[in-house]
Protein backbone atom coordinates (compact mmCIF):
# COMPACT_ATOMS: atom_id res chain seq x y z
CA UNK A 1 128.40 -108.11 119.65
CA UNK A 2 126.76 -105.61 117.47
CA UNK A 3 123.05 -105.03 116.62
CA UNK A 4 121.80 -103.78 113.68
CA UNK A 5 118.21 -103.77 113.89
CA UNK A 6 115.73 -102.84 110.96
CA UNK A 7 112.08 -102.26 110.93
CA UNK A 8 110.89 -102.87 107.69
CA UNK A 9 107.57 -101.96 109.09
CA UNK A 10 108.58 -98.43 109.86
CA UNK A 11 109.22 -96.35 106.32
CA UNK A 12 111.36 -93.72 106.02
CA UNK A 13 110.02 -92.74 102.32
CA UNK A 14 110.44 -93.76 99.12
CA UNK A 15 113.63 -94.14 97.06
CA UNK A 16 113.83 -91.56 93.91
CA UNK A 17 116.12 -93.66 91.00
CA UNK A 18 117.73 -90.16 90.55
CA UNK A 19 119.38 -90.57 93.58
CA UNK A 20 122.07 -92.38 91.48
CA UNK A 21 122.89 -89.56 88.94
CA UNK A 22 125.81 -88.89 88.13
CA UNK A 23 127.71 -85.75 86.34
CA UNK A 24 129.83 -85.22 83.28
CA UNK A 25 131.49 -81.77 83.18
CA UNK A 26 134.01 -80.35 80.38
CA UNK A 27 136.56 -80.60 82.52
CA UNK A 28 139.81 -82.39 81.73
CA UNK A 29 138.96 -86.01 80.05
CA UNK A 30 135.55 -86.08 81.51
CA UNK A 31 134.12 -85.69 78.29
CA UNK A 32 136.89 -85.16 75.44
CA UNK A 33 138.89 -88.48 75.79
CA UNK A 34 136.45 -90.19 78.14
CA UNK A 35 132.80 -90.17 77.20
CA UNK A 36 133.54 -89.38 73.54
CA UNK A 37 136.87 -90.08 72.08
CA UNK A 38 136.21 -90.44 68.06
CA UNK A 39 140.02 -92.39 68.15
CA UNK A 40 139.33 -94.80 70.28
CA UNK A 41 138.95 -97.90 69.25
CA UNK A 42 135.72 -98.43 71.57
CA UNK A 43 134.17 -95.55 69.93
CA UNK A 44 130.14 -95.85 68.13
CA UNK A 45 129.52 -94.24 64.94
CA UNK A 46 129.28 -90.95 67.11
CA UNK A 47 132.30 -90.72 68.67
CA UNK A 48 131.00 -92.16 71.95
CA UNK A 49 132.20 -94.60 73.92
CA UNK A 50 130.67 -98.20 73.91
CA UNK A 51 132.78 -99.38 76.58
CA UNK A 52 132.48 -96.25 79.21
CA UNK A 53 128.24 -96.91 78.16
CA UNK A 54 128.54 -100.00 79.15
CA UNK A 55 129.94 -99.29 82.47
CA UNK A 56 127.65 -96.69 82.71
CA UNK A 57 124.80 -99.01 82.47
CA UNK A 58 125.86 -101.32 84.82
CA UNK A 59 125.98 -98.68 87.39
CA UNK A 60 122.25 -97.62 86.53
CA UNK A 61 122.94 -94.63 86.25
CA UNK A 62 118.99 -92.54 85.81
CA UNK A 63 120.28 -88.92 85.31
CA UNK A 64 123.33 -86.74 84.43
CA UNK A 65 124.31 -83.37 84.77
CA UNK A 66 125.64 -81.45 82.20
CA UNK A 67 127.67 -79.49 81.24
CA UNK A 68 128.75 -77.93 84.45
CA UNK A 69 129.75 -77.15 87.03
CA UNK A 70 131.89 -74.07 87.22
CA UNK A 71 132.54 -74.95 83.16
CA UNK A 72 128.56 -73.57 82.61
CA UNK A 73 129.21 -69.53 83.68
CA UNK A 74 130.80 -68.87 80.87
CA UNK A 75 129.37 -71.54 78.50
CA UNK A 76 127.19 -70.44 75.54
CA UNK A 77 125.32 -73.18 74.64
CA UNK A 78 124.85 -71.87 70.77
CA UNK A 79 128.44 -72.30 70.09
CA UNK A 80 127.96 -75.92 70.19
CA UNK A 81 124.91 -76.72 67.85
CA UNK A 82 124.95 -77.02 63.94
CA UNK A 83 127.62 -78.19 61.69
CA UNK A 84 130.58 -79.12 63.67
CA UNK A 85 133.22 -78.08 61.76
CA UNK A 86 131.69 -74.31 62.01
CA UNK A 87 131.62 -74.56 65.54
CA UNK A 88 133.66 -71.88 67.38
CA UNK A 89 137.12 -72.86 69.72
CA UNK A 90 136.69 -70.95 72.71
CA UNK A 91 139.10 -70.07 75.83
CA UNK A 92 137.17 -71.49 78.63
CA UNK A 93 137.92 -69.66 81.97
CA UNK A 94 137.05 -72.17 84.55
CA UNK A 95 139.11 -74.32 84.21
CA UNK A 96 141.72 -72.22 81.95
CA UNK A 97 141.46 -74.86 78.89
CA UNK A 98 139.68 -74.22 75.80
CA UNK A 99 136.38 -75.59 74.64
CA UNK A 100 136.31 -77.63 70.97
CA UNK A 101 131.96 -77.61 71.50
CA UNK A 102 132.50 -80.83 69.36
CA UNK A 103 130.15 -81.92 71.98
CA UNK A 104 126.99 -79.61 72.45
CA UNK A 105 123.34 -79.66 73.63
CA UNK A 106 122.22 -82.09 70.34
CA UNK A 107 125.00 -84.79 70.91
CA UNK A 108 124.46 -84.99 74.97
CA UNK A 109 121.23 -85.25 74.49
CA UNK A 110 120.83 -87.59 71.47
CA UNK A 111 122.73 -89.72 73.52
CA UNK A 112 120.80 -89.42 76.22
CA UNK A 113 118.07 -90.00 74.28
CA UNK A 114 119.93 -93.88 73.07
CA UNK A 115 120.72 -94.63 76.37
CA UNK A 116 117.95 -94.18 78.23
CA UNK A 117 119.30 -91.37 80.51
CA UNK A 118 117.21 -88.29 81.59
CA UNK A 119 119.33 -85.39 81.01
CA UNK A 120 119.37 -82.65 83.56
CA UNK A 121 120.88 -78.94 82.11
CA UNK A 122 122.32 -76.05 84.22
CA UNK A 123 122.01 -72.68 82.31
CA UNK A 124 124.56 -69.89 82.14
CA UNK A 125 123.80 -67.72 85.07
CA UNK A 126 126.96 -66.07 85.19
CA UNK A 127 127.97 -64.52 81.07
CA UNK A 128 124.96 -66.05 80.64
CA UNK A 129 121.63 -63.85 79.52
CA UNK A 130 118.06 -63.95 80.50
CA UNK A 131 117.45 -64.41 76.82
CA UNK A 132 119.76 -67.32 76.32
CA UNK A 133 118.12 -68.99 78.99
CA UNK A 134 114.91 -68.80 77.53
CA UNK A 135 116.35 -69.45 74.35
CA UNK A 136 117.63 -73.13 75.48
CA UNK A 137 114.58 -73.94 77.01
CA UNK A 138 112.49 -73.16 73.78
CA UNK A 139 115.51 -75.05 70.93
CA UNK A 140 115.17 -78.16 73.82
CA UNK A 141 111.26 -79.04 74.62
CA UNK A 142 109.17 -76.26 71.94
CA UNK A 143 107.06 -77.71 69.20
CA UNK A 144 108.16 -76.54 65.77
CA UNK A 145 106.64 -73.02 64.47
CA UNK A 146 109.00 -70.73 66.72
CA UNK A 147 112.23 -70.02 65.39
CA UNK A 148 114.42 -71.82 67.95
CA UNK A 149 112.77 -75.00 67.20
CA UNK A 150 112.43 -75.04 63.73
CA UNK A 151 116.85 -74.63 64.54
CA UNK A 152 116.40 -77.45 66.66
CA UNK A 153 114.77 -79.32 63.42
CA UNK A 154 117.21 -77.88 60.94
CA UNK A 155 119.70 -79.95 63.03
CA UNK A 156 118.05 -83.15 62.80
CA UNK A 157 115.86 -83.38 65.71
CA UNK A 158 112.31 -82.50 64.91
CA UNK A 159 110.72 -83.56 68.30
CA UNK A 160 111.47 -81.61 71.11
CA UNK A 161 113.81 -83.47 73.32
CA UNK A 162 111.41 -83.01 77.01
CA UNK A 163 114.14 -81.97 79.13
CA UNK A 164 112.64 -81.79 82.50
CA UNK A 165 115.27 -80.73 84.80
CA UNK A 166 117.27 -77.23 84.97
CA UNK A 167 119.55 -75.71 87.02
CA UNK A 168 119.42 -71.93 87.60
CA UNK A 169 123.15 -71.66 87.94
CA UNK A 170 126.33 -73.55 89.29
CA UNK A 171 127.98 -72.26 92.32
CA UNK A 172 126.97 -68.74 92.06
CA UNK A 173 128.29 -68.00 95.51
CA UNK A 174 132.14 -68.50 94.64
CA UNK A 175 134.47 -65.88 93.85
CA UNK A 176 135.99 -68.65 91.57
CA UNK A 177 132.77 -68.88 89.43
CA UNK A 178 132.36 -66.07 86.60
CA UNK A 179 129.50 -63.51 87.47
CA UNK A 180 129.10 -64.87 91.03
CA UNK A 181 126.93 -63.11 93.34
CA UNK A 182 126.20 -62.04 96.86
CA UNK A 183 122.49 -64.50 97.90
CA UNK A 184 120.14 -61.42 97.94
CA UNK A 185 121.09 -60.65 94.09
CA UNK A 186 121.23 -64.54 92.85
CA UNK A 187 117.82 -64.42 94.08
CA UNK A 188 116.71 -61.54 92.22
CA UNK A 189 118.56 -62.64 88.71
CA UNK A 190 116.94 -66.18 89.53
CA UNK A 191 113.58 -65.43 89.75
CA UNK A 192 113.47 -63.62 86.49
CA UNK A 193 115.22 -66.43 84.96
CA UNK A 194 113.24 -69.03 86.08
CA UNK A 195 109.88 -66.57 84.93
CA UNK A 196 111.34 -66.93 81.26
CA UNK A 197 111.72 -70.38 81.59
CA UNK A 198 108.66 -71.34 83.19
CA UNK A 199 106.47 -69.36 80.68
CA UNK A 200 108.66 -71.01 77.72
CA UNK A 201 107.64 -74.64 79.33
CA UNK A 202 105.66 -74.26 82.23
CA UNK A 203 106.11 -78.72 82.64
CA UNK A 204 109.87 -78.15 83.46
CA UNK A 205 111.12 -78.41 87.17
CA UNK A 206 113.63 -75.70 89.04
CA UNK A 207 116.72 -76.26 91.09
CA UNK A 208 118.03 -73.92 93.17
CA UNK A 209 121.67 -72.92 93.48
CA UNK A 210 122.36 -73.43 96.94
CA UNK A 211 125.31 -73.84 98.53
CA UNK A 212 126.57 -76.50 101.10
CA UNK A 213 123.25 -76.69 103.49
CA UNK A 214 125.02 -75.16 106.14
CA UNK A 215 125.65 -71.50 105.31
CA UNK A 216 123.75 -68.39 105.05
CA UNK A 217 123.49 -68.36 101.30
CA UNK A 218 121.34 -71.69 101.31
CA UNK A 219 118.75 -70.19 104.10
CA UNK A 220 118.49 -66.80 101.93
CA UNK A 221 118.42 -68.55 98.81
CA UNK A 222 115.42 -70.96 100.21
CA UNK A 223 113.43 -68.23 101.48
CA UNK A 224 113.68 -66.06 98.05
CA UNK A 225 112.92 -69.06 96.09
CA UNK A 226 110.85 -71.83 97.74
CA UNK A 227 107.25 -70.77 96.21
CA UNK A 228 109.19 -71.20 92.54
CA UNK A 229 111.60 -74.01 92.19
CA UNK A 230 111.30 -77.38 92.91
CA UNK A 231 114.63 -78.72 94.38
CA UNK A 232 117.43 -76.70 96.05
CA UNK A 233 121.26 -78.09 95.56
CA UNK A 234 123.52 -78.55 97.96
CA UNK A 235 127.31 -79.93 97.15
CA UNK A 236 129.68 -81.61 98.95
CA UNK A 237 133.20 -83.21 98.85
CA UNK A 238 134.75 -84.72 101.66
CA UNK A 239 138.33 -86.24 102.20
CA UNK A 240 141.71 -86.80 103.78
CA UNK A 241 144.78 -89.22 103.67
CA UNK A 242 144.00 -89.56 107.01
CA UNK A 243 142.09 -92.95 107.03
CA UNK A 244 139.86 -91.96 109.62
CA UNK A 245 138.78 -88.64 108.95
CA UNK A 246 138.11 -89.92 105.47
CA UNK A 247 135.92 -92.50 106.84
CA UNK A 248 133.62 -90.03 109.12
CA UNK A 249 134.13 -86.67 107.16
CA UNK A 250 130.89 -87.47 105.29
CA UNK A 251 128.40 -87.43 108.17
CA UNK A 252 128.40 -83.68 107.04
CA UNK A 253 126.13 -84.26 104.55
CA UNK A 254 124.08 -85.66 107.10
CA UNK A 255 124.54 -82.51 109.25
CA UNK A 256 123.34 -80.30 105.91
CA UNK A 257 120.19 -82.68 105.30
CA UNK A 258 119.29 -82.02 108.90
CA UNK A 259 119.43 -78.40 108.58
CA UNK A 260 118.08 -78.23 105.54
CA UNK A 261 115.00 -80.34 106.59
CA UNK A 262 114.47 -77.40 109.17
CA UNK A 263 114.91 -74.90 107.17
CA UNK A 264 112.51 -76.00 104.16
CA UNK A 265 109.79 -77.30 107.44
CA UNK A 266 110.47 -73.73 108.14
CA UNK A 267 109.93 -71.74 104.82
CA UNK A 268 106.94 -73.86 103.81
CA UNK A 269 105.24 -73.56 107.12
CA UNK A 270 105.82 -69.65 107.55
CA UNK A 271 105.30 -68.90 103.64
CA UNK A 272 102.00 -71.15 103.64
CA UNK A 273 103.46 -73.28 100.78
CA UNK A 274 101.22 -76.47 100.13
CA UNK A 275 104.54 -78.09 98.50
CA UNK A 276 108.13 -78.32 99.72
CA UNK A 277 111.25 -77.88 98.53
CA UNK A 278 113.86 -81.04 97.98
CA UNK A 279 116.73 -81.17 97.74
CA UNK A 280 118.94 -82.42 94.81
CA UNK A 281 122.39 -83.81 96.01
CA UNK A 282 123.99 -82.44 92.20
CA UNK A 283 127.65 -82.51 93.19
CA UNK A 284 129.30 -85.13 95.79
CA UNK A 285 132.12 -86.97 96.58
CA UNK A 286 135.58 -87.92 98.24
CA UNK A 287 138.01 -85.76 96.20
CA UNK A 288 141.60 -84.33 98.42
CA UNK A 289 144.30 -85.25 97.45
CA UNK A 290 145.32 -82.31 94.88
CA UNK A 291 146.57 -79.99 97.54
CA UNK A 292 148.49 -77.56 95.87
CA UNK A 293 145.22 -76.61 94.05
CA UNK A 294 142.60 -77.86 91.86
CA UNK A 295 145.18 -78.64 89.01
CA UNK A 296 147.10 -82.04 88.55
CA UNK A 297 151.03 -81.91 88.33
CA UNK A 298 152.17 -81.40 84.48
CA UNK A 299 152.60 -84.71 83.71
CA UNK A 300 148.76 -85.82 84.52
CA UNK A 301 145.50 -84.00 83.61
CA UNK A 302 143.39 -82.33 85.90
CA UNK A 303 141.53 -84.01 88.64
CA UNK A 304 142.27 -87.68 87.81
CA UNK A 305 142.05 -88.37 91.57
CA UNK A 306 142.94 -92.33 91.97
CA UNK A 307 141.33 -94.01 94.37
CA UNK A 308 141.37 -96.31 97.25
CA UNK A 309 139.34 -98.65 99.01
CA UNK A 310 138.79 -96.23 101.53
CA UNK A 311 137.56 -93.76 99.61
CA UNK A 312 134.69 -96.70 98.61
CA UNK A 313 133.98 -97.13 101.97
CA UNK A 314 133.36 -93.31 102.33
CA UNK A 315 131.17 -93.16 98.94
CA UNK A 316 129.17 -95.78 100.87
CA UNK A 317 128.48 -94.00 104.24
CA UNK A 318 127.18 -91.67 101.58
CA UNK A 319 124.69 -93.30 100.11
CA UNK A 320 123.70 -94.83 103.57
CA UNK A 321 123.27 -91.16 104.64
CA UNK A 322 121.43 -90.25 101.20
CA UNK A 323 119.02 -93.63 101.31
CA UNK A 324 118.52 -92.16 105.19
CA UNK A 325 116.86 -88.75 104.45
CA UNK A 326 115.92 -89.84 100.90
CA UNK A 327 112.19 -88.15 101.66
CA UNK A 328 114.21 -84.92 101.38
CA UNK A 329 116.28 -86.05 98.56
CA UNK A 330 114.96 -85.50 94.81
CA UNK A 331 117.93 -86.19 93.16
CA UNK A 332 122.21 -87.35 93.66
CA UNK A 333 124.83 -86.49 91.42
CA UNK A 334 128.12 -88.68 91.83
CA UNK A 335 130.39 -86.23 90.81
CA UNK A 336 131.60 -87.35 88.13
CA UNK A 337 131.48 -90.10 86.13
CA UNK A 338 134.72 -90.31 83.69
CA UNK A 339 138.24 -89.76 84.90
CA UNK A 340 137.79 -86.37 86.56
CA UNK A 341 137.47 -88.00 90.18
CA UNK A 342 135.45 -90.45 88.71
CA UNK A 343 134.01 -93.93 89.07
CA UNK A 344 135.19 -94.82 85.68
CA UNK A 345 139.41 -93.89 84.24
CA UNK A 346 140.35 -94.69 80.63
CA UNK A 347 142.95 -94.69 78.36
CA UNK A 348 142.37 -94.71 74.48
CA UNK A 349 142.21 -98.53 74.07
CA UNK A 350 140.43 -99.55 77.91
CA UNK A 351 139.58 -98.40 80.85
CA UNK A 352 139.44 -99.85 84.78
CA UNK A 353 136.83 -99.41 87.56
CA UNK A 354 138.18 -97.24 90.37
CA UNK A 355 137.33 -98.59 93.63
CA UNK A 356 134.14 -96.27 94.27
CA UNK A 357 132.59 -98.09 91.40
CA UNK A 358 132.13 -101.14 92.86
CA UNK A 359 129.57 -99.92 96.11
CA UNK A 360 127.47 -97.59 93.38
CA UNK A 361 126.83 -100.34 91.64
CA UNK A 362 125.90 -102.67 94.23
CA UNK A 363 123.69 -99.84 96.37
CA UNK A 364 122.36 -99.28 92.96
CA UNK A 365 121.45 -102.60 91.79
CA UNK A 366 119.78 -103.38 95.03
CA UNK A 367 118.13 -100.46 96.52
CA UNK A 368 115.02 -100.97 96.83
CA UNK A 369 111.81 -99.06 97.09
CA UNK A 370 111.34 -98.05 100.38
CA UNK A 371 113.72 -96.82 102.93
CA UNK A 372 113.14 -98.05 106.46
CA UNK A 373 114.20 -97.56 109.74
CA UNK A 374 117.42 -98.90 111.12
CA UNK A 375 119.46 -98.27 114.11
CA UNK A 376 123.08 -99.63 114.86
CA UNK A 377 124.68 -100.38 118.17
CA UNK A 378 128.21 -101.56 118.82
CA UNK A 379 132.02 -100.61 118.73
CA UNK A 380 132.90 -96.87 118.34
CA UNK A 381 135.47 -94.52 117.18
CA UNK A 382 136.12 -90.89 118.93
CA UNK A 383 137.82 -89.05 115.72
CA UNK A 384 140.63 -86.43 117.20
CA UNK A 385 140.79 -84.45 114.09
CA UNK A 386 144.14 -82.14 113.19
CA UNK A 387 144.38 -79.03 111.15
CA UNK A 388 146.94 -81.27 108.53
CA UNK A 389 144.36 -84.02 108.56
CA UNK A 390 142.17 -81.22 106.33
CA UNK A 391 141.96 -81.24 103.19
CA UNK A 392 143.19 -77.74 101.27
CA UNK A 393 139.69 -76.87 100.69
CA UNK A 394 136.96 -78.56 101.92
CA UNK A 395 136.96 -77.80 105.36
CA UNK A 396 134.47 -80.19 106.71
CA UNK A 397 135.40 -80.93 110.89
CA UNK A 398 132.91 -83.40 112.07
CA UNK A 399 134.29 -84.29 115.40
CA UNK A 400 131.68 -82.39 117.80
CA UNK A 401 129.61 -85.48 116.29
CA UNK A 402 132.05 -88.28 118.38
CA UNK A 403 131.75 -90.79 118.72
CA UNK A 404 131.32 -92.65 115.35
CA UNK A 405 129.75 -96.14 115.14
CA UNK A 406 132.30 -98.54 113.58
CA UNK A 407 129.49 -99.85 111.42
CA UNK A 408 126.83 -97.99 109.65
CA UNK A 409 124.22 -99.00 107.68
CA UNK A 410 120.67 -98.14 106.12
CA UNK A 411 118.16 -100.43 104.72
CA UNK A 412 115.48 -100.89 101.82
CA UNK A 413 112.55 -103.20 101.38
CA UNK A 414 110.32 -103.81 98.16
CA UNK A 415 106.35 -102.46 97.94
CA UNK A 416 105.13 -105.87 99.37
CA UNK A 417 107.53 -106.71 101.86
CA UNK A 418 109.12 -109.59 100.42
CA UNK A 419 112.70 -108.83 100.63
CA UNK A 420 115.00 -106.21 102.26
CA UNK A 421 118.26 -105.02 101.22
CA UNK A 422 120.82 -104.24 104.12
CA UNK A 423 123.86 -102.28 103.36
CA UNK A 424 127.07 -101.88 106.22
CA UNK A 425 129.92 -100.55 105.65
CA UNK A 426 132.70 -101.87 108.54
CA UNK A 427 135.29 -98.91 108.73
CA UNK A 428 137.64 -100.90 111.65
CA UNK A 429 140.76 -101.31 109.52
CA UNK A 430 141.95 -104.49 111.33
CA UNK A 431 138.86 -106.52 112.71
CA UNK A 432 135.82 -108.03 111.78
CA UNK A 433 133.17 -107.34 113.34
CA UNK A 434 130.19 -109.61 114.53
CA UNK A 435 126.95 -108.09 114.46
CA UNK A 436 123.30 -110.05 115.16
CA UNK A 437 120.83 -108.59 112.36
CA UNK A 438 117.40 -108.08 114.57
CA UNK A 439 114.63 -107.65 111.81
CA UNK A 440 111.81 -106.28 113.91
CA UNK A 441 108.11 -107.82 112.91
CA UNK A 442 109.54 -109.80 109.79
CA UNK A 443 110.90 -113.77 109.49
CA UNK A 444 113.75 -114.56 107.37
CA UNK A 445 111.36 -117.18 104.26
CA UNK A 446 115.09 -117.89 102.39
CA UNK A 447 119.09 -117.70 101.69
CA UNK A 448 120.19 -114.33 101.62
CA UNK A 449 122.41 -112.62 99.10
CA UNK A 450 126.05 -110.90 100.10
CA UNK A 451 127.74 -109.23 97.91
CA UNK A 452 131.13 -107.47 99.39
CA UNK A 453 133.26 -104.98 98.39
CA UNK A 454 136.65 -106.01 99.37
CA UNK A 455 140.57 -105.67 98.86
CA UNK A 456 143.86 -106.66 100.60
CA UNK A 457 143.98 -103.22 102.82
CA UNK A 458 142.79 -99.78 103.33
CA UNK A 459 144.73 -98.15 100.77
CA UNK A 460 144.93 -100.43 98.36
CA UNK A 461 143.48 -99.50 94.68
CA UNK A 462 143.05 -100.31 90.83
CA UNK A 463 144.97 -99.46 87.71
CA UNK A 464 145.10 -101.03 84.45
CA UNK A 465 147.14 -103.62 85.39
CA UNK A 466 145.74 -104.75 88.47
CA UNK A 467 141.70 -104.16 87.57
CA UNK A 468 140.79 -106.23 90.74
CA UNK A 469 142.54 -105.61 93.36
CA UNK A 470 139.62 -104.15 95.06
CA UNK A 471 136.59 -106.41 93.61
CA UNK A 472 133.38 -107.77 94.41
CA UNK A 473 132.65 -111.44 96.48
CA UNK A 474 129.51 -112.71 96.09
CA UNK A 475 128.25 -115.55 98.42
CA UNK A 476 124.69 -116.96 100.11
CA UNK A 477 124.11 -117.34 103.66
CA UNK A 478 121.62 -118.50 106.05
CA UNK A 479 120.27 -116.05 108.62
CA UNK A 480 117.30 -117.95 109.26
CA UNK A 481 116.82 -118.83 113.19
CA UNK A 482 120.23 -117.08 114.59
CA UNK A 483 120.45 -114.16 112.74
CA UNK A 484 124.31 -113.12 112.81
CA UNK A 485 127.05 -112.05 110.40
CA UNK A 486 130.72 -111.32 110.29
CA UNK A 487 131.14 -107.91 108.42
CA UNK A 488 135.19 -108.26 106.87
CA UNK A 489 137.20 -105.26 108.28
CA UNK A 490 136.96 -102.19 105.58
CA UNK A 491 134.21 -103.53 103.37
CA UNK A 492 131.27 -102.74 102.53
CA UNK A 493 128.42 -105.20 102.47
CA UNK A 494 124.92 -105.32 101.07
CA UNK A 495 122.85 -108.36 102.57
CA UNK A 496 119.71 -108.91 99.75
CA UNK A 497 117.50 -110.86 102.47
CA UNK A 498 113.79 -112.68 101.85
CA UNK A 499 111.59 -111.94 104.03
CA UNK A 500 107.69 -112.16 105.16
CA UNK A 501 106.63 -109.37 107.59
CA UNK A 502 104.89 -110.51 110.53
């Protein structure tokens, strides 16, 4: 039998809410035809959509990025303020679409604003210019009296909006991104941008462009910029059709957090920096199966990756990993959250939860405050990984870590002890598996609440006309006295468990 054994006593930090962000990019339908579609029949006096919202909200979703991604080195963010029919069409070389700005910085963040979602902007640090930069920051959080502002008023929003959060680039590493850079020059061009910024609004907080966590870019990018910003970014996307590489590709984001923990240890301690870097998560998740390149075939737009229950079990060893380490994390992106390998696909008159919605929701609902300790012991998998296993891209090998617990899991308590969430995920494709839940220094005071992500197989998924196939069980059991449960092959459970610590 398995153990999974939790010491609520023992804290591994405290949970951020950010670390359920999310990410809209102009990118396919992310935005145009998913977030705001003025046709649809779903659509608020703004052109947004009150169904995707909705969805949104049940997810909890704190933060979102916008409005890239690779889309922002080459984005001017004036083309898309004042009257929209003056608003300029421009090619957009990212992606190799063209940009309507229908949607700029004043209707993201208006809606932001009615949703009750922080908003968190990545400048132009590729066509971009220092004073652009500065410029955005100023038309965003300045009073009125400076010229940007009073703009910002002209168009019909006389407070300043407080954006807090800003990216100094996307990607800047990548030969794909427009005006990317070797890490010694980023850091240069960085540092004077985020002196601009900082002296526009000195309240607003940095992130870094780094790059995976496990390259040479991310340690020279720390070291040049640890005394200035406040998080560094990392990104990462996993994935395979083979079921089991999909399942255990993500412990590389585990891999990265270690290092990176190291490394910013390392930089604060030899710098003499009284505060240390964290990181923000700003782009992850299981996206592989366009292999001929980034680009959908011609009859489907780009990136509409559909998903499987598999990939929801992945998307959950995530957040295990992320709920883990989250005394490094500041801040997770899902990327993204509308159609473009999203949680969320849509058609004009409805829309359908993928499979990966279902365990965001849940690990957002009930996460709690504090992360604590946990440790599993049981059945294993030793992953023998091929080169046509990869994925065309994101090269992520992981077997040096074999072997693989068939269950993993993290855990969360509230401030007073009270209750503790556990979440497992169960990656054995054909068994249950029986595992005796040993909650060190705590009693079980109550029934305990399961909710579990299920479906009829590994690969099975939702579409419009079968919404449910992979859905959500909720039950009660007792764990009081023998403390056991039977974890449903490929699920993903999260156990909501009263408690009194002892």
């Amino acid at each position: 039998m398995s153990v999974i054994r939790v010491d609520a006593t023992r804290v591994l930090g405290r949970v951020d809410r950010r670390l359920f962000g999310g990410f809209v990019e102009h990118l396919g339908r992310s935005i145009y035809g998913g977030l705001y579609e003025p046709g649809s029949p779903h659509a608020d006096e703004h052109g947004f959509r009150s169904d995707v919202v909705a969805a949104l909200k049940d997810l909890r979703v704190p933060v979102l990025r916008w409005p890239g991604g690779n889309f922002v080195s080459n984005y001017h963010w004036t083309d898309g303020i004042g009257p929209v029919e003056d608003r300029p069409t421009r090619m957009e070389l990212a992606w190799h679409l063209t940009e309507s700005n229908h949607v700029g910085t004043d209707e993201f963040l208006r809606w932001c604003e009615r949703e009750g979602i922080e908003p968190f902007l990545c400048v132009n640090m590729g066509s971009g210019s220092l004073d652009e930069a500065q410029s955005w920051v100023e038309y965003c959080n300045a009073p009125v009296g400076t010229y940007w502002a009073d703009l910002r008023a002209a168009n019909g929003h006389p407070e300043p909006y407080g954006v807090k959060l800003w990216a100094l680039g996307n990607e800047m590493y990548g030969s794909y991104q427009v005006g990317s850079l070797p890490a010694e020059q980023y850091v240069v061009k960085a540092r004077q941008f985020a002196a601009v910024m900082k002296r526009t609004d000195p309240s607003i907080q940095l992130i870094a462009c780094g790059k995976d966590g496990l390259d040479e870019w991310d340690r020279i990018v720390l070291e040049g910029l640890a005394d200035i910003v406040d998080m560094h970014s990392i990104h990462t996307y996993t994935g395979s059709p083979n079921y089991w590489v999909n399942q255990f590709a993500p412990y590389q984001a585990e891999r990265a957090l270690t290092r990176m923990r190291a490394l910013i240890d390392d930089v604060a301690y030899r710098k003499g920096l009284d505060k240390k870097v964290r990181i923000s998560y700003d782009e992850w998740n299981v996206w592989y199966r366009y292999t001929e390149g980034i680009f959908a075939p011609s009859d489907q737009p780009p990136l509409e990756e559909r998903y499987d229950l598999g990939d929801a079990l992945a998307v959950s060893t995530y957040l295990n990993i992320f709920l883990r380490h989250c005394d490094l994390i500041g801040m997770a992106n899902l990327a993204q959250m509308v159609n473009v390998i999203a949680p969320i696909f849509t058609r004009t008159d409805s829309l359908f939860l993928q499979t990966i919605y279902h365990p965001f929701r849940l690990y957002s609902e009930h996460t709690q405050a504090l992360s604590v300790d946990t440790f599993v012991d049981g059945p294993t998998h030793v992953l023998e990984e091929r080169p046509e296993w990869e994925h065309w891209i994101w090269r992520a090998p992981v077997s040096d870590m074999n072997p693989f617990q068939m269950l993993d899991a993290s855990a969360t308590r509230d401030e007073d002890g009270t209750t503790v969430t556990v979440t497992v995920v169960n990656r054995d494709r054909e068994n249950a598996v029986d595992a005796r839940l040993d909650l060190v220094a705590a009693q079980v005071t109550g029934l305990a609440q399961v909710s579990t992500v299920v479906g009829p197989e590994p690969y099975a998924t939702n579409d419009f006309d079968h919404p449910e196939t992979v859905h959500v069980v909720e039950d009660q059991v007792d764990l009081r006295g023998d403390a056991t449960y039977r974890f449903a092959p490929h699920s993903t459970t999260v156990l909501r468990i009263p408690l009194a610590l002892v």
